[in-house]
Protein backbone atom coordinates (compact mmCIF):
# COMPACT_ATOMS: atom_id res chain seq x y z
CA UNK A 1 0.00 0.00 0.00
CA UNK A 2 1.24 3.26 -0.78
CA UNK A 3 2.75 5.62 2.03
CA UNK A 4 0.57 8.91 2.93
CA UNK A 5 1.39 12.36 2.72
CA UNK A 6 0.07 14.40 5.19
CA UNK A 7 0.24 17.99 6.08
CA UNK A 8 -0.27 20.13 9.00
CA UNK A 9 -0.58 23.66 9.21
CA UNK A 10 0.45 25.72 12.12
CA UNK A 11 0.07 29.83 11.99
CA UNK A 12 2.97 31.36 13.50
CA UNK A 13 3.68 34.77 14.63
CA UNK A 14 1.56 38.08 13.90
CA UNK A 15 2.02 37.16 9.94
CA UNK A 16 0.04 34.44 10.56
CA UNK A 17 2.45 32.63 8.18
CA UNK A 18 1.53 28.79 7.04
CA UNK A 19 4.69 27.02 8.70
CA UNK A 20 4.06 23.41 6.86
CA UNK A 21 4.72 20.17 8.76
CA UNK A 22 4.95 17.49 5.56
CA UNK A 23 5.14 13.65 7.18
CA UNK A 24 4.43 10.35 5.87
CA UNK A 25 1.36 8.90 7.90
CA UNK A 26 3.00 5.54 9.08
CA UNK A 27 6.60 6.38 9.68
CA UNK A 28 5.87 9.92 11.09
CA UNK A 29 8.57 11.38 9.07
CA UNK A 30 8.84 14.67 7.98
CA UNK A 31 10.14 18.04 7.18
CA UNK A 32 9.08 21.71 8.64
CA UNK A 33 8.83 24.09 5.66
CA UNK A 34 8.65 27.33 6.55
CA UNK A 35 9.06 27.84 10.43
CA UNK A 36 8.83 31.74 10.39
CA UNK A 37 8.58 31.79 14.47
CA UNK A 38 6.98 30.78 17.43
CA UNK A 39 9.04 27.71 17.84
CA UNK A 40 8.02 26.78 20.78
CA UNK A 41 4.53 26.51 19.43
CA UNK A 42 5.82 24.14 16.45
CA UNK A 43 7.71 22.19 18.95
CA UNK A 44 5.03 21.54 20.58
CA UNK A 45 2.72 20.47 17.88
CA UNK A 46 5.41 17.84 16.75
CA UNK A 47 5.35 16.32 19.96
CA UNK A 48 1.60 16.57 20.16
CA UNK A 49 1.38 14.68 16.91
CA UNK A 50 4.37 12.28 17.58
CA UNK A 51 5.97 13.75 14.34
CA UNK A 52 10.32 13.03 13.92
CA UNK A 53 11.66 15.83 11.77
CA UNK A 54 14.21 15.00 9.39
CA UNK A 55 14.88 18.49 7.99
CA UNK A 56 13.64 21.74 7.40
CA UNK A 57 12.68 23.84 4.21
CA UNK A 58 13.00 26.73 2.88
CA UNK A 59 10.95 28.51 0.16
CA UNK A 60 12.43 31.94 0.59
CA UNK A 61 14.47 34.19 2.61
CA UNK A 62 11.41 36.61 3.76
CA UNK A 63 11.09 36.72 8.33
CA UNK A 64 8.12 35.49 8.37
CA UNK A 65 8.85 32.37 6.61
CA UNK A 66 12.06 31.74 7.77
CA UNK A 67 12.64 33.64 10.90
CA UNK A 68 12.74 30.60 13.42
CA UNK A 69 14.98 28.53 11.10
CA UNK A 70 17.82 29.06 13.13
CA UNK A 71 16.35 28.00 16.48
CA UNK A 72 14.64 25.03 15.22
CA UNK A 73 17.63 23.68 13.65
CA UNK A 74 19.50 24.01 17.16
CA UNK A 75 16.65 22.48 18.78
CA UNK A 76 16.03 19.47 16.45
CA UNK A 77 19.73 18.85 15.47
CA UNK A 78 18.66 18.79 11.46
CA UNK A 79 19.77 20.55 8.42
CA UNK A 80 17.99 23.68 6.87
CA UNK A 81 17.47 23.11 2.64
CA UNK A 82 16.95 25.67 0.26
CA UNK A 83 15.66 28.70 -0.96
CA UNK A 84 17.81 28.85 -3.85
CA UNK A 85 21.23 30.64 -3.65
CA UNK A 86 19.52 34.27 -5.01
CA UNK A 87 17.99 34.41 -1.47
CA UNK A 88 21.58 34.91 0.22
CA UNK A 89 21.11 38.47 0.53
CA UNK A 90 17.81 38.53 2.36
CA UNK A 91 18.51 35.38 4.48
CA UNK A 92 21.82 37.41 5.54
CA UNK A 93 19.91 40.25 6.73
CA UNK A 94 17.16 38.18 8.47
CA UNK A 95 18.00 40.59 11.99
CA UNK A 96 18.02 43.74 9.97
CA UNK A 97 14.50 42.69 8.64
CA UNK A 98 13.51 42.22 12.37
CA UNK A 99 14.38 45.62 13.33
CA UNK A 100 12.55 47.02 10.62
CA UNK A 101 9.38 45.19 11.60
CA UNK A 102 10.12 45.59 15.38
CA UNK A 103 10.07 41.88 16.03
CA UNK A 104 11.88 40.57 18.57
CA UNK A 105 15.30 39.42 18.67
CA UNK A 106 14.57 35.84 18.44
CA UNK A 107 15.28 35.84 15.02
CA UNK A 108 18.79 34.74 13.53
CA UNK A 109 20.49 35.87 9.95
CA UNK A 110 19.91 32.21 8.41
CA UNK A 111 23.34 29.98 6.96
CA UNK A 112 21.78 27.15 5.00
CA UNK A 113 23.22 23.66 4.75
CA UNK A 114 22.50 22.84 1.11
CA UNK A 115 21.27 25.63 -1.72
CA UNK A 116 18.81 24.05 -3.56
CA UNK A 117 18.90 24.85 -7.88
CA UNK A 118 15.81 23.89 -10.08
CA UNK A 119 15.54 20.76 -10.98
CA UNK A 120 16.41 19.42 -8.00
CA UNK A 121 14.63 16.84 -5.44
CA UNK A 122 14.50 16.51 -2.26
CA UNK A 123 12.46 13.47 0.09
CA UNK A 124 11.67 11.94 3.02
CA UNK A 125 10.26 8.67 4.07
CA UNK A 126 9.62 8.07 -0.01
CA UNK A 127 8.18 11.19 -0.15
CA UNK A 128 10.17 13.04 -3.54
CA UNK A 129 9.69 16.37 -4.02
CA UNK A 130 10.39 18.25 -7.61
CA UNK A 131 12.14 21.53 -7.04
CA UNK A 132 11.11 24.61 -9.08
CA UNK A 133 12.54 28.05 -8.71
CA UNK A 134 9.70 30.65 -9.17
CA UNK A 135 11.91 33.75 -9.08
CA UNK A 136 9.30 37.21 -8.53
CA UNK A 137 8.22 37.32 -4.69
CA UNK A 138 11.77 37.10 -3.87
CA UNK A 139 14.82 36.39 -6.14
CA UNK A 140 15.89 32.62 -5.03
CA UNK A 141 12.09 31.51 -4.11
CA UNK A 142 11.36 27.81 -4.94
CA UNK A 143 8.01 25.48 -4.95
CA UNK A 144 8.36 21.85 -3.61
CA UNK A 145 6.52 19.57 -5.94
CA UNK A 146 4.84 16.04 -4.85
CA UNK A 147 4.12 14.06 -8.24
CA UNK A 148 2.66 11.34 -6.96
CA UNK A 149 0.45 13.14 -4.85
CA UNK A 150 -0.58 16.15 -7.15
CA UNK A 151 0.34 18.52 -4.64
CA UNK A 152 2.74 21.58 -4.16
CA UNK A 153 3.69 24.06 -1.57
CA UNK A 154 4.01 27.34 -2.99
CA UNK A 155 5.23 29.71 -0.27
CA UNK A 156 4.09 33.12 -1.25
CA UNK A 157 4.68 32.62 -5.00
CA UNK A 158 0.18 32.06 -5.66
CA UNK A 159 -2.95 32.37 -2.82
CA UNK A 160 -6.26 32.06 -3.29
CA UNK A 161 -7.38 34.60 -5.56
CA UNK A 162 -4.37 36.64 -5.72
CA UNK A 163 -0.49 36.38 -5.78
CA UNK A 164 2.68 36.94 -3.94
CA UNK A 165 3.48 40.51 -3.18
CA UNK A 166 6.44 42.31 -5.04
CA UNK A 167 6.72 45.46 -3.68
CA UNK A 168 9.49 44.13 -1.53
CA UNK A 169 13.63 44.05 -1.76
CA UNK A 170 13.95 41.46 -5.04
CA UNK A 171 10.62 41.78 -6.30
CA UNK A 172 9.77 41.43 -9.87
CA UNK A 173 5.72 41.26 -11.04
CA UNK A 174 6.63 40.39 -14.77
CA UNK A 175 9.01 37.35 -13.35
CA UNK A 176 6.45 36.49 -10.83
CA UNK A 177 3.40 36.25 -13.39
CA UNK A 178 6.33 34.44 -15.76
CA UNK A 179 7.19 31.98 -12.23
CA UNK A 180 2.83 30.81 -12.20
CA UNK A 181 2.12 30.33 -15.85
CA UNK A 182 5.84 28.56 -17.20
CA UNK A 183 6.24 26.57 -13.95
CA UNK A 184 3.30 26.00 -11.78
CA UNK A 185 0.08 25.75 -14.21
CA UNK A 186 1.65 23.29 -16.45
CA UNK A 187 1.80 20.78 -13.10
CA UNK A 188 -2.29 20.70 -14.17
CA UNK A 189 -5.31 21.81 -12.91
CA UNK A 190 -5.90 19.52 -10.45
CA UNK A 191 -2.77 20.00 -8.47
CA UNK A 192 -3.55 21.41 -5.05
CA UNK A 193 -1.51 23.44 -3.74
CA UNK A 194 -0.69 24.86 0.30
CA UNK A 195 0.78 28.66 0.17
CA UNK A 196 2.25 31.06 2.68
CA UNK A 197 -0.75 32.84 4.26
CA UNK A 198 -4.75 31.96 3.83
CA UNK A 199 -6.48 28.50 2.29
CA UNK A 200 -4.98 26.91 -0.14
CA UNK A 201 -6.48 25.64 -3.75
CA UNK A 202 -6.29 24.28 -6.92
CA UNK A 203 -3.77 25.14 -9.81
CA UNK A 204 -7.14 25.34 -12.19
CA UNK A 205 -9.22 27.20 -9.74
CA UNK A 206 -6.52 30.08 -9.98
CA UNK A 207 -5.84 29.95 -13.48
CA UNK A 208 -9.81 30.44 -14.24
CA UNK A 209 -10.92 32.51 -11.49
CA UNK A 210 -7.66 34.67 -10.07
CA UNK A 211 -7.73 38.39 -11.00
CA UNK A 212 -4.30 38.70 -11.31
CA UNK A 213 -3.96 36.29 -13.39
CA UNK A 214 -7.10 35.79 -15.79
């Protein structure tokens, strides 16, 4: 019988960002994408739900997706993976990002243990994941892909009825717009898909129905 892929959201911090805990059902395997902050509160939901993390990923460089990287990996004694290498710059200034948005000094400038390039994979338990930079919310931004599974987490590249903002350091509309059409509608309509903030979807839904991109 096939393994499971589950997924369990926990909001963190006043972003309310979607930090992702991926695990197979029967091992209870998994990774932590995204842990922006509040570890303590993602700790706790690991142990709550018996979940061993193997690693934790990255889909950009932004604080409130990657702000509690640092303290995690201390805590869990596991690597961080990805964004791509174009995130350097705003993964090196992960403090100076705090100050700006007064958080508190919890946060660490982020060092990870593997870059990740498109076209890569990356797994657990059986679990292989497609890697696809989507350059446009932030320069080294990538999507982790489930084939088998028709599913993808998408960060803050697509939401529900709208799209990743680009107002910010690295931002580029035209690339982002580019990032959703070339790389993510082509995975089909009936991917679903989990994103940084908000519900998630399906690729189809979005490609009919979103205003920024119909």
């Amino acid at each position: 019988m096939a393994a499971t892929l589950n997924a369990l959201i926990i909001p963190v911090t006043a972003f309310q960002q979607n930090c992702t805990v991926l695990y197979d059902a029967e091992t209870k395997h998994g990774v932590v994408v995204d842990p922006g902050g509040d570890v303590a509160h993602i700790r706790e939901a690991l142990d709550k739900n018996g979940i061993t993390v193997d690693a934790i990923w990255l889909t950009h460089g932004h604080i409130d997706h990657a702000g509690g990287a640092m303290e995690l990996k201390d805590a869990l004694g596991v690597e961080i993976i990805g964004p791509h290498k174009d995130d350097k710059m705003l993964l090196d200034k992960l403090e100076d990002q705090a100050r700006m948005f007064g958080v508190e000094a919890d946060v660490r400038n982020v060092t990870p243990d593997r870059w990740l390039e498109d076209g890569d994979t990356v797994s657990f338990s059986g679990h292989e994941f497609e890697v696809l930079h989507c350059p446009g919310h932030a320069p080294g931004h990538v999507v982790f892909y489930n084939r088998a599974a028709g599913f993808a987490h998408v960060g803050d590249v697509l939401f529900r009825g709208s799209i990743g903002r680009t107002d910010l350091p690295g931002g580029d509309h035209a690339a982002l717009i580019a990032s959703i059409k070339t790389k993510l509608f082509p995975l089909g309509d009936e991917t679903g898909f989990i994103c940084g903030h908000g519900p998630g979807g399906r690729f189809g839904e979005e490609r009919r129905t979103n205003p920024f991109l119909t």
